[in-house]
N, C-alpha and C. Protein backbone atom coordinates (compact mmCIF):
# COMPACT_ATOMS: atom_id res chain seq x y z
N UNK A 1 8.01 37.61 31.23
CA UNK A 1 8.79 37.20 30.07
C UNK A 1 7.83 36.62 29.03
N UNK A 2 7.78 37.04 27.75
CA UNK A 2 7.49 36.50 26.55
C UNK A 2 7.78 35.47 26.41
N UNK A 3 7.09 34.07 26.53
CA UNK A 3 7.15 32.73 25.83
C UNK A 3 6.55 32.61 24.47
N UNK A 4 7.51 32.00 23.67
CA UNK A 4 6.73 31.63 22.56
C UNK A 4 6.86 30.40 21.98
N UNK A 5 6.67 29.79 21.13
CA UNK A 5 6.75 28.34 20.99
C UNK A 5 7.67 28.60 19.77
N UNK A 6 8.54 28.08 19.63
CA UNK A 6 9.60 27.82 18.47
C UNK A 6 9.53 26.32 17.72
N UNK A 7 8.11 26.61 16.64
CA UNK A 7 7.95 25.41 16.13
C UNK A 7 8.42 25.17 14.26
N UNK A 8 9.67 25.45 14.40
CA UNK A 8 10.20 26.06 12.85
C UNK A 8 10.09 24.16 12.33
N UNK A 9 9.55 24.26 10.82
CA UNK A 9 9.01 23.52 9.99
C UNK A 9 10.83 22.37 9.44
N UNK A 10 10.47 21.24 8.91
CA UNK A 10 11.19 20.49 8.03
C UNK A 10 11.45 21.22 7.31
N UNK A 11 12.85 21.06 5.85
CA UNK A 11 12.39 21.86 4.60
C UNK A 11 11.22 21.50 4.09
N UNK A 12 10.84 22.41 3.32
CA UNK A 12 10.23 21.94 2.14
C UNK A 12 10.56 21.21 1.05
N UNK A 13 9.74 20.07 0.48
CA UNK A 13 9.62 19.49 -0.69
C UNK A 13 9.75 20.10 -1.71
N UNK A 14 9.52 21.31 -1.95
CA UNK A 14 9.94 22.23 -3.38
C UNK A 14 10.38 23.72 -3.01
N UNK A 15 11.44 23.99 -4.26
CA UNK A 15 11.73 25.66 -4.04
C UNK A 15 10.47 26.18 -4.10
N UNK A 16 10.04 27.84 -3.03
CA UNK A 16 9.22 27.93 -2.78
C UNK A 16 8.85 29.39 -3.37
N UNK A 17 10.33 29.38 -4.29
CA UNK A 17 10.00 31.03 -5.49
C UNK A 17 9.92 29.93 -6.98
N UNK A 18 10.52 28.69 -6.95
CA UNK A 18 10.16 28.91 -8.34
C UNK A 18 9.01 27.34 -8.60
N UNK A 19 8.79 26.35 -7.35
CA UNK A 19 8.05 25.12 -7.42
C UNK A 19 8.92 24.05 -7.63
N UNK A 20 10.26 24.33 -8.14
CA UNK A 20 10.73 22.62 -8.85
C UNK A 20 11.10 22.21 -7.32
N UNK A 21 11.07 20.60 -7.42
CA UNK A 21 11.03 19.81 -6.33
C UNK A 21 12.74 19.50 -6.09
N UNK A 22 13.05 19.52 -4.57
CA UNK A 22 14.11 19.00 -4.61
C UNK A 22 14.46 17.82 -4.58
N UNK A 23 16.17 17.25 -5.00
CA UNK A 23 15.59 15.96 -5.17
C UNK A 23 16.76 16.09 -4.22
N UNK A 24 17.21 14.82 -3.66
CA UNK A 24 18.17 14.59 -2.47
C UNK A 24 18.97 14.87 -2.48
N UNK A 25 19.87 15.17 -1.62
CA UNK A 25 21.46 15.87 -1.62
C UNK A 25 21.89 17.06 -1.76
N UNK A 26 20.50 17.45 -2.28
CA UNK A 26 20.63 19.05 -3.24
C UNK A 26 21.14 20.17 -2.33
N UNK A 27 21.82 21.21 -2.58
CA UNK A 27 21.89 22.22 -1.99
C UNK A 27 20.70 23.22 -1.62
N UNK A 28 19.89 23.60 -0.54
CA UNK A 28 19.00 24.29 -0.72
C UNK A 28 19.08 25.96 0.34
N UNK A 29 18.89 26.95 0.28
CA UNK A 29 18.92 27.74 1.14
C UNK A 29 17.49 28.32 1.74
N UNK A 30 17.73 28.61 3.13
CA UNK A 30 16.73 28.82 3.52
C UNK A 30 16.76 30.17 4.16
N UNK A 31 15.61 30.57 4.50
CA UNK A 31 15.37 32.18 5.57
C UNK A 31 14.39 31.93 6.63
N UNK A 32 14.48 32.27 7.87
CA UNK A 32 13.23 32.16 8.87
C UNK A 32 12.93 33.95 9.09
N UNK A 33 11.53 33.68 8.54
CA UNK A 33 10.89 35.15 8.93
C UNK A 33 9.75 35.21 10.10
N UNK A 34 9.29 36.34 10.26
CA UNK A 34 8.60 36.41 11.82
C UNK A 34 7.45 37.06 10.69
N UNK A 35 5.98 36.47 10.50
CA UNK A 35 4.94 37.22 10.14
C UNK A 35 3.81 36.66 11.26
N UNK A 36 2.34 37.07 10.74
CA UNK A 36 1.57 36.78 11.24
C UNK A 36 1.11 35.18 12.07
N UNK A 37 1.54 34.05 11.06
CA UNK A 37 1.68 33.42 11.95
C UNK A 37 2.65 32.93 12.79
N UNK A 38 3.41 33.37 13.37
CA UNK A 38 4.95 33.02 13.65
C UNK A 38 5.67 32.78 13.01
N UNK A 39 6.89 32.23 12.84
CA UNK A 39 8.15 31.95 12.52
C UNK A 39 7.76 31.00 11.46
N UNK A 40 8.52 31.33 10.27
CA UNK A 40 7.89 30.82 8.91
C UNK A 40 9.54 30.59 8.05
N UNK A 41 9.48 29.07 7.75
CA UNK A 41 10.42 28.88 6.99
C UNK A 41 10.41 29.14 5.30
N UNK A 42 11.36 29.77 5.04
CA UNK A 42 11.41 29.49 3.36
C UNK A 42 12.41 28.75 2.56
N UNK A 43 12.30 27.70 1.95
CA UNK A 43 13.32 27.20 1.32
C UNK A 43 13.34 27.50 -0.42
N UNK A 44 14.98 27.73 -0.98
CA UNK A 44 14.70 28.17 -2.10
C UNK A 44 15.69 27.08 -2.40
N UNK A 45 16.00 27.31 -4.45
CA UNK A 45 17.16 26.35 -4.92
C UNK A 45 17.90 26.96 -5.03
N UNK A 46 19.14 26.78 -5.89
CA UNK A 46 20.69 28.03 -5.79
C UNK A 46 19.96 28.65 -7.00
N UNK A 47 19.35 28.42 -8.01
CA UNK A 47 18.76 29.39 -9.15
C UNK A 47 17.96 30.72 -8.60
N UNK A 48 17.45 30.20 -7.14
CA UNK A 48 16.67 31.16 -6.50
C UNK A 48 17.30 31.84 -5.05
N UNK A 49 18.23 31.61 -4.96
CA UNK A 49 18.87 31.86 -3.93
C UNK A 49 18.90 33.62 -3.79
N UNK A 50 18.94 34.60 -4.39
CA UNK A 50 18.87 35.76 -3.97
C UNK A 50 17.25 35.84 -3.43
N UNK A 51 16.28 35.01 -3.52
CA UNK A 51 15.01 35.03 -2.99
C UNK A 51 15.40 35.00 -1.40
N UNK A 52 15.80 34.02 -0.97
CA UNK A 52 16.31 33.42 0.25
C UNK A 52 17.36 34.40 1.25
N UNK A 53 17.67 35.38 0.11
CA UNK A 53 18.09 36.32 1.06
C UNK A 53 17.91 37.83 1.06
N UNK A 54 16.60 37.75 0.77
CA UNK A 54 15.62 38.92 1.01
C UNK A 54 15.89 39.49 2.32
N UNK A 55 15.80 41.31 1.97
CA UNK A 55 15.74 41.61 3.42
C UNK A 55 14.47 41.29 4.62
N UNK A 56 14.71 41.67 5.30
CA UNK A 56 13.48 40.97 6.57
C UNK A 56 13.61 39.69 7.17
N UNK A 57 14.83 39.09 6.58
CA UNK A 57 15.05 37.48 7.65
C UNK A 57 15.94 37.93 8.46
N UNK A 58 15.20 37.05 9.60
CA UNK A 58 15.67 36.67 10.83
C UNK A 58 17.07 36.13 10.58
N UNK A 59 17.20 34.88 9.90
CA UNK A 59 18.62 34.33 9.27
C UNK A 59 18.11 33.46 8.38
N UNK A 60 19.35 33.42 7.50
CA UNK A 60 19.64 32.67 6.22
C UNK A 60 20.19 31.46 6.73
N UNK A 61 20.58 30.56 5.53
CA UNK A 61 21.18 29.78 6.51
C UNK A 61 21.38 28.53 4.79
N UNK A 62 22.07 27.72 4.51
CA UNK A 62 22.22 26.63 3.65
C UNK A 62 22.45 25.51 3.81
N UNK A 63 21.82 24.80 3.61
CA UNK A 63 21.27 23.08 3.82
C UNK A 63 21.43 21.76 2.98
N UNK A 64 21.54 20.93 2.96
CA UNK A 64 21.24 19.73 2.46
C UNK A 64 19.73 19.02 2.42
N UNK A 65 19.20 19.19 1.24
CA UNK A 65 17.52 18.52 1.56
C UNK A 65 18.05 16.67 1.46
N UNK A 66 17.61 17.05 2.07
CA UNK A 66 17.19 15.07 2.11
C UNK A 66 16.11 14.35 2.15
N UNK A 67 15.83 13.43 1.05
CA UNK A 67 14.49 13.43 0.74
C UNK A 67 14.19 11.95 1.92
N UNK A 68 12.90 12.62 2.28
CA UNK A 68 12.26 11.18 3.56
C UNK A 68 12.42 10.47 3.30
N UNK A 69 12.67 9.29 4.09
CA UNK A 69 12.66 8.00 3.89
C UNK A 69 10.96 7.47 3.25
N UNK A 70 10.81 6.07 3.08
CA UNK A 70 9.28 6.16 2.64
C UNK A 70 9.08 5.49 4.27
N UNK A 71 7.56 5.94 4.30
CA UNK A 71 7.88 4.58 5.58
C UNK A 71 7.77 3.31 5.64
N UNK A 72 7.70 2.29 6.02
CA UNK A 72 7.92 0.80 6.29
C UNK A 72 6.87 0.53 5.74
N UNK A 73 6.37 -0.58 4.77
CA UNK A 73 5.37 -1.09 4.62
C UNK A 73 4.68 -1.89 5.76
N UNK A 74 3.59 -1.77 6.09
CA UNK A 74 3.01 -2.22 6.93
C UNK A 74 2.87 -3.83 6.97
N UNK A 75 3.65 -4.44 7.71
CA UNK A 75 3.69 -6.27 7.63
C UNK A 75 2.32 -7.15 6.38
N UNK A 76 1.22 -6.35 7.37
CA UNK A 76 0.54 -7.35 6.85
C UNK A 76 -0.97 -6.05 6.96
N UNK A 77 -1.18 -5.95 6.12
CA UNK A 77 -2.65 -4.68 5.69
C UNK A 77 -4.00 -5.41 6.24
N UNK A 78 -4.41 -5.40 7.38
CA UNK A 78 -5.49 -5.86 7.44
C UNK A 78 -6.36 -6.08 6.50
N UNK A 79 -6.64 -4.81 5.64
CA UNK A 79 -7.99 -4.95 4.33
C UNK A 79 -7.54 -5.95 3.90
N UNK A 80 -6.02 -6.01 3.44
CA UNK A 80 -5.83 -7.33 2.51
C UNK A 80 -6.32 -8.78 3.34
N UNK A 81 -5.75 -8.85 4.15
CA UNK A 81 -5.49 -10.49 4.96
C UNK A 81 -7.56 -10.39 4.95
N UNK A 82 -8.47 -9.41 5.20
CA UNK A 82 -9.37 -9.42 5.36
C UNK A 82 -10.49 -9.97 4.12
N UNK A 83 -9.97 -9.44 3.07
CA UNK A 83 -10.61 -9.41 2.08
C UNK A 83 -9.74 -10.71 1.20
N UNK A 84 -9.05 -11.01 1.60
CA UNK A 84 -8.50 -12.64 1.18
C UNK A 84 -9.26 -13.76 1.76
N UNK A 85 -9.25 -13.59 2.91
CA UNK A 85 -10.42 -14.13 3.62
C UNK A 85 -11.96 -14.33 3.18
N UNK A 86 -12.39 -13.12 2.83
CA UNK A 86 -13.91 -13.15 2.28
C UNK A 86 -13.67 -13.94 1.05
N UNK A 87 -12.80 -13.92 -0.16
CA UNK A 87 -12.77 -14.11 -1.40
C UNK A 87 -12.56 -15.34 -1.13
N UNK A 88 -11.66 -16.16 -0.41
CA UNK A 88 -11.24 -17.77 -0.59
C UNK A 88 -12.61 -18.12 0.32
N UNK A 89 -13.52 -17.27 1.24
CA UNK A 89 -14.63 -18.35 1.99
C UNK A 89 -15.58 -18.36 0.98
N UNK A 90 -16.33 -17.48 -0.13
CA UNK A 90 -16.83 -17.23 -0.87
C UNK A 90 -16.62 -18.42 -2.03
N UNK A 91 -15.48 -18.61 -2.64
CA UNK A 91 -15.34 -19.94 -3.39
C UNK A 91 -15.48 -21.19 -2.72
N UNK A 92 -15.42 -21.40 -1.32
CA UNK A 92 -15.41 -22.36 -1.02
C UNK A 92 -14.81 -23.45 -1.26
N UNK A 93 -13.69 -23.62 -2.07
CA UNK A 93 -12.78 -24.38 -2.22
C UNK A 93 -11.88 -24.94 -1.50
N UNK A 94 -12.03 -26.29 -1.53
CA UNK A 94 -11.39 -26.87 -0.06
C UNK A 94 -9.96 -26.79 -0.08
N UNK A 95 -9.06 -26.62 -1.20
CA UNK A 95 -7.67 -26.07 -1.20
C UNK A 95 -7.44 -25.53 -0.59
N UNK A 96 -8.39 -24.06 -0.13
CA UNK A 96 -7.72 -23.27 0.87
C UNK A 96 -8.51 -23.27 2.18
N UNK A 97 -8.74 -24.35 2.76
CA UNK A 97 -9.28 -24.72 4.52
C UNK A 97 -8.07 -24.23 4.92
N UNK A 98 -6.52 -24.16 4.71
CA UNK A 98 -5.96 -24.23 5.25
C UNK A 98 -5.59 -22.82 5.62
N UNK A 99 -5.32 -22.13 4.44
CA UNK A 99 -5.21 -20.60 4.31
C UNK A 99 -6.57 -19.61 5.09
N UNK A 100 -7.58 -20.20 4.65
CA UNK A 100 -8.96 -19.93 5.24
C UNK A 100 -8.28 -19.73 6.91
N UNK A 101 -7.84 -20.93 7.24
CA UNK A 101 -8.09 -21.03 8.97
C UNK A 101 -6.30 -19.93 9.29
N UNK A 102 -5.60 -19.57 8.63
CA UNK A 102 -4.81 -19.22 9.27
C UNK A 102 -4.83 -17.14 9.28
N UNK A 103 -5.78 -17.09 7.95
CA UNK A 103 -6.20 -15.79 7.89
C UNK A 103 -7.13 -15.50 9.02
N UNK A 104 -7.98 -16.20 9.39
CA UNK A 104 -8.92 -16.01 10.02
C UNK A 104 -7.74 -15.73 11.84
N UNK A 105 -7.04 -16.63 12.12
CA UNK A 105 -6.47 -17.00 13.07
C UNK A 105 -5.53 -15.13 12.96
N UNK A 106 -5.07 -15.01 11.93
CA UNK A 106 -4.29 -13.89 12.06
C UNK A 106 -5.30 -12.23 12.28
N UNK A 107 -6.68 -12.55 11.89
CA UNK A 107 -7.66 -11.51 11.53
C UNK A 107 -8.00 -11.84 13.38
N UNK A 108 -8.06 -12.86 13.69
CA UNK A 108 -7.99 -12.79 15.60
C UNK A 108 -6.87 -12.43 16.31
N UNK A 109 -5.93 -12.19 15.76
CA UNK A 109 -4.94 -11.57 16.50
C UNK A 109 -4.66 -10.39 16.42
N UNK A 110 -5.06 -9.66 15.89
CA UNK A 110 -5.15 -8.32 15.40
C UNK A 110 -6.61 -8.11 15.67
N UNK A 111 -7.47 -8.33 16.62
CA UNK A 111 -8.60 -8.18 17.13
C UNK A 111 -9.45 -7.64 16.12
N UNK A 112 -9.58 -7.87 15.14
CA UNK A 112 -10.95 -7.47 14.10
C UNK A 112 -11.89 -8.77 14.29
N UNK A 113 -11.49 -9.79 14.34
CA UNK A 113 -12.60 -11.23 14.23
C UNK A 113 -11.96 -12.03 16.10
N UNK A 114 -13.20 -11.87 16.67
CA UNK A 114 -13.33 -12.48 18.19
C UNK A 114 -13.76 -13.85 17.55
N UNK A 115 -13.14 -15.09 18.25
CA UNK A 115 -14.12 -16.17 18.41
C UNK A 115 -15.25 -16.30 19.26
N UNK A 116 -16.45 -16.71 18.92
CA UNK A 116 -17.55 -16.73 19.80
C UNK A 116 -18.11 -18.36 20.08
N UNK A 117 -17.44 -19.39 19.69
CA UNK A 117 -17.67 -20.61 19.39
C UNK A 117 -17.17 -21.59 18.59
N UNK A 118 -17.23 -22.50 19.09
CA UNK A 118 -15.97 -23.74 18.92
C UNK A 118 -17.63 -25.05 18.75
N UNK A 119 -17.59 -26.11 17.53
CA UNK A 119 -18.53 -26.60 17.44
C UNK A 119 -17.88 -28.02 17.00
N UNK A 120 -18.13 -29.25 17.17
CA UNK A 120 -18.03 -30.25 15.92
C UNK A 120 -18.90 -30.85 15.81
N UNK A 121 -18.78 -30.78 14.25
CA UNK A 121 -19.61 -31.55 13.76
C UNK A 121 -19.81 -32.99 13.78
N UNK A 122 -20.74 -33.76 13.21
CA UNK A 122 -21.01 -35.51 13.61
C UNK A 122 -19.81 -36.02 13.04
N UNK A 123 -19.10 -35.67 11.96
CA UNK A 123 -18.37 -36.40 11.08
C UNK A 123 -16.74 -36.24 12.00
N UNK A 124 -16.98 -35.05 13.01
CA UNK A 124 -15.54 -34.86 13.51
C UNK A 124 -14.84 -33.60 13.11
N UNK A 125 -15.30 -32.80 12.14
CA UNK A 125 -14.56 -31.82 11.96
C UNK A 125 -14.99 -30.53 12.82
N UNK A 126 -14.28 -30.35 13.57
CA UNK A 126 -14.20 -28.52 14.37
C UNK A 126 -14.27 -27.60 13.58
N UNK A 127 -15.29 -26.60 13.93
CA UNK A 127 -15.76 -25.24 12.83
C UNK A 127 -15.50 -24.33 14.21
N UNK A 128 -15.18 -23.26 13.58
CA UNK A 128 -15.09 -22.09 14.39
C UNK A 128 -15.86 -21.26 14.16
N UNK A 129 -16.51 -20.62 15.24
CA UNK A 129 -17.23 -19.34 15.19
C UNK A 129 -16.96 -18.08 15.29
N UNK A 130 -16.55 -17.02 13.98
CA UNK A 130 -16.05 -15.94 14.49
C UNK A 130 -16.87 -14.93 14.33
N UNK A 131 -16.65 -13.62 14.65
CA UNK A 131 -17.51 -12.52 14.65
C UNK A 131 -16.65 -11.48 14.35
N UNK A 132 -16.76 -10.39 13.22
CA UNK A 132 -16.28 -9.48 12.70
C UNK A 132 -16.51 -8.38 14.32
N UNK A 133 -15.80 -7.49 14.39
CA UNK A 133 -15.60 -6.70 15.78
C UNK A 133 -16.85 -5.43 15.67
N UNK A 134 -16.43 -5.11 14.23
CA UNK A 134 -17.01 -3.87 13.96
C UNK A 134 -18.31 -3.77 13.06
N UNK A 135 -18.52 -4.81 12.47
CA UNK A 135 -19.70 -5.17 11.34
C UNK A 135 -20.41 -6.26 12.10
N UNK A 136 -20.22 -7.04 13.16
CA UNK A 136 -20.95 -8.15 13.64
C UNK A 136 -21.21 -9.14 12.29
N UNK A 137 -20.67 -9.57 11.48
CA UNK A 137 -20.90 -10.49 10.17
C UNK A 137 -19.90 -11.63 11.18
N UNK A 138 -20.72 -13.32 10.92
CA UNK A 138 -20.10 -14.01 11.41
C UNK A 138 -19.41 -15.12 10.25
N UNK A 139 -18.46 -15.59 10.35
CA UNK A 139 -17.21 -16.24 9.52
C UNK A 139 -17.60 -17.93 10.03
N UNK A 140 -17.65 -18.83 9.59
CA UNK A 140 -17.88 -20.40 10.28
C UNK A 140 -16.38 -20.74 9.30
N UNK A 141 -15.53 -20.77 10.20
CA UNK A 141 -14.42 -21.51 9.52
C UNK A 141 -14.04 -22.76 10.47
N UNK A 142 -13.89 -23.95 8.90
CA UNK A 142 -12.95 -25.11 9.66
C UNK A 142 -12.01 -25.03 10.30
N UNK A 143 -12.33 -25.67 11.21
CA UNK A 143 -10.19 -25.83 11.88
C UNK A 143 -9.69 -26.97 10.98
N UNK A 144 -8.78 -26.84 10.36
CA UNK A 144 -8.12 -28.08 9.54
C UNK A 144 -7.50 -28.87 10.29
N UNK A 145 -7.43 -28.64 12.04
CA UNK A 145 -6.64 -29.50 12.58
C UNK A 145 -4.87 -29.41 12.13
N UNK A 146 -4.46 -28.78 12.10
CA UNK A 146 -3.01 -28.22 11.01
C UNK A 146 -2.24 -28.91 12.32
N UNK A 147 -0.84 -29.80 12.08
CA UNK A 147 -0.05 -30.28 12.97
C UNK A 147 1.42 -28.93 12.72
N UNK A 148 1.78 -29.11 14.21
CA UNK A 148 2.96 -27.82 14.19
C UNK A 148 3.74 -27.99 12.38
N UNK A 149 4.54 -28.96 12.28
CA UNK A 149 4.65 -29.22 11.15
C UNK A 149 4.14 -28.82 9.53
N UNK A 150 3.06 -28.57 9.76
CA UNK A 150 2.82 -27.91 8.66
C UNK A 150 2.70 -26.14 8.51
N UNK A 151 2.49 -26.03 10.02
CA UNK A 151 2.09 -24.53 10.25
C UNK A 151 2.75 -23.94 9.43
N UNK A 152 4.22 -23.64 9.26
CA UNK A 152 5.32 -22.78 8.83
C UNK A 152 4.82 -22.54 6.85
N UNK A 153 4.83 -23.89 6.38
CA UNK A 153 4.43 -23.84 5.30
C UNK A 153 3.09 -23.17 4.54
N UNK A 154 1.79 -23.29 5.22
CA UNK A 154 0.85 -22.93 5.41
C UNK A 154 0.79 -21.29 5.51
N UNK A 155 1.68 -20.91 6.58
CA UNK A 155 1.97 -19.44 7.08
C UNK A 155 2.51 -18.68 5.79
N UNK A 156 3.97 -19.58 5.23
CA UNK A 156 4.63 -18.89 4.15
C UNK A 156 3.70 -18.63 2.66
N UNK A 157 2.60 -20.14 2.72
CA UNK A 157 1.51 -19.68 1.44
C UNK A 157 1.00 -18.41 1.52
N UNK A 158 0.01 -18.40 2.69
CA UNK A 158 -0.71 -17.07 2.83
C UNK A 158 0.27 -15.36 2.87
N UNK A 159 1.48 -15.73 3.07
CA UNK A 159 2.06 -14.41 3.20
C UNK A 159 2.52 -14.09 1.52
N UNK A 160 3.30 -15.32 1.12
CA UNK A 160 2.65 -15.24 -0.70
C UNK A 160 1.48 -14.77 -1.08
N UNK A 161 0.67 -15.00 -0.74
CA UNK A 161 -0.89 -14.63 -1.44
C UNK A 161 -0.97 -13.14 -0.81
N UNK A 162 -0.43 -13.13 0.13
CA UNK A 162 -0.88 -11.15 0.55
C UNK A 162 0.26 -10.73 -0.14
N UNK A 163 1.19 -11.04 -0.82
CA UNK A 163 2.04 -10.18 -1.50
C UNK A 163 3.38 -9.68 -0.40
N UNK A 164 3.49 -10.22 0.45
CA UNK A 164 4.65 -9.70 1.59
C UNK A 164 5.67 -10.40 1.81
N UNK A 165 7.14 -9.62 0.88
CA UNK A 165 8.00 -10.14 1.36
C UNK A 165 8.40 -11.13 2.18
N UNK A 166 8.75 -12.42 1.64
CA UNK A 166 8.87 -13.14 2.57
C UNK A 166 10.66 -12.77 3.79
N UNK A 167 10.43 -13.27 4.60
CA UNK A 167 11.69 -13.13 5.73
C UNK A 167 12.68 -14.44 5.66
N UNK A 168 11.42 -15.33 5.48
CA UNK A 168 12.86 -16.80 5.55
C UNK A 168 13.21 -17.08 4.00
N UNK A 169 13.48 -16.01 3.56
CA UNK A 169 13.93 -16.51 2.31
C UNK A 169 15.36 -16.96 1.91
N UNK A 170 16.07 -17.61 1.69
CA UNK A 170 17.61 -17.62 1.36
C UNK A 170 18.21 -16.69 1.03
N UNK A 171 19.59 -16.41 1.70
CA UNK A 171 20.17 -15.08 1.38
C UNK A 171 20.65 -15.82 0.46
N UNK A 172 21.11 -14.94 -0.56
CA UNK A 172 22.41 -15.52 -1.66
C UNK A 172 24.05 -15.21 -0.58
N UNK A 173 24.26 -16.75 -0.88
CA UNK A 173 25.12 -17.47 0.53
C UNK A 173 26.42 -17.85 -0.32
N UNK A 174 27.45 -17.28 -0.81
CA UNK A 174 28.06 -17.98 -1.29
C UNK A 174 28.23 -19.35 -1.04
N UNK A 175 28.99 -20.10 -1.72
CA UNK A 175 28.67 -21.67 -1.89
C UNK A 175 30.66 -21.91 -0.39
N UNK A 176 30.64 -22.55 0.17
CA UNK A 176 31.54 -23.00 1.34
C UNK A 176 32.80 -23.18 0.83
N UNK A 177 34.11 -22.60 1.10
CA UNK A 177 35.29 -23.45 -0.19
C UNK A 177 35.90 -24.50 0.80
N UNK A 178 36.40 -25.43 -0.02
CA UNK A 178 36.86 -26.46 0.61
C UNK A 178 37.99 -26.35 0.29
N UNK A 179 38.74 -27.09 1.61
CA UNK A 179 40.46 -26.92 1.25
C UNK A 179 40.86 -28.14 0.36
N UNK A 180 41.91 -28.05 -0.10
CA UNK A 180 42.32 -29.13 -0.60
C UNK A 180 43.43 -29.60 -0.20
């Protein structure tokens, strides 16, 4: 017995006699033909629709395109959280020890920066030793010592500064009615 693999395609993104793109909902028709490389979809628009039913198909057939979803933005872009990191250690500005230590903390959880060392200094402050995974460049960031208490706040700055939707934001809640 003849096996063959029946790997027939999505539509296509555009009619494929005349180029214009479909846009969602649209009516589109299609034909599956058998050439050289196997089973080959064609999608046309209704302007092109006698294309679509050329002799030599296997079958015709009429559809709904629906345009992809986009996909999910990715939480948090490493380059970014990475390169936020370089730019606030680079100024050195003690405003952001705090942001400093939680990028760094998030750039270790996502295994790009290993800690290799934990140090304090005479005065009392804990520096961390990290190490980039793939570049070996090492990072000396403060621990600010951050109490649970502040974490959340701290967390919500830096996700401001990468530009990402925040999650705990207030829904618009209508206001409670009271009886009278």
């Amino acid at each position: 017995m003849n096996q063959q693999e029946w790997n027939i395609k999505t539509p296509n993104a555009a009619c494929q006699a005349c180029g214009r793109a479909f846009v969602d909902r649209e009516a589109l028709f299609s034909r599956l033909t058998f050439g050289a490389e196997g089973y080959e979809r064609h999608d046309c628009c209704s302007a092109c629709r006698p294309e679509a039913q050329k002799a030599g198909s296997l079958s015709t057939w009429q559809s709904v395109y629906r345009m992809p979803a986009p996909p999910p933005p990715e939480p948090i872009r490493k380059e970014t959280a990475e390169s936020l990191l370089r730019q606030f250690m680079e100024t050195e500005d003690p405003s952001r020890r705090n942001a400093i230590f939680i990028l760094a903390v998030m750039l270790e959880r996502r295994r790009i920066l290993v800690e290799r060392d934990v140090r304090t200094r005479e005065d009392g402050l804990k520096v961390r030793v990290y190490e980039h995974r793939k570049t070996g460049e090492t990072f000396v960031v403060p621990d600010p010592g951050l109490r649970l208490d502040e974490l959340e706040q701290v967390q919500q700055e830096v996700i401001a500064l990468l530009g990402v939707p925040s999650t705990n934001a207030p829904e618009n809640v209508p206001p409670a009615e009271h009886d009278s």
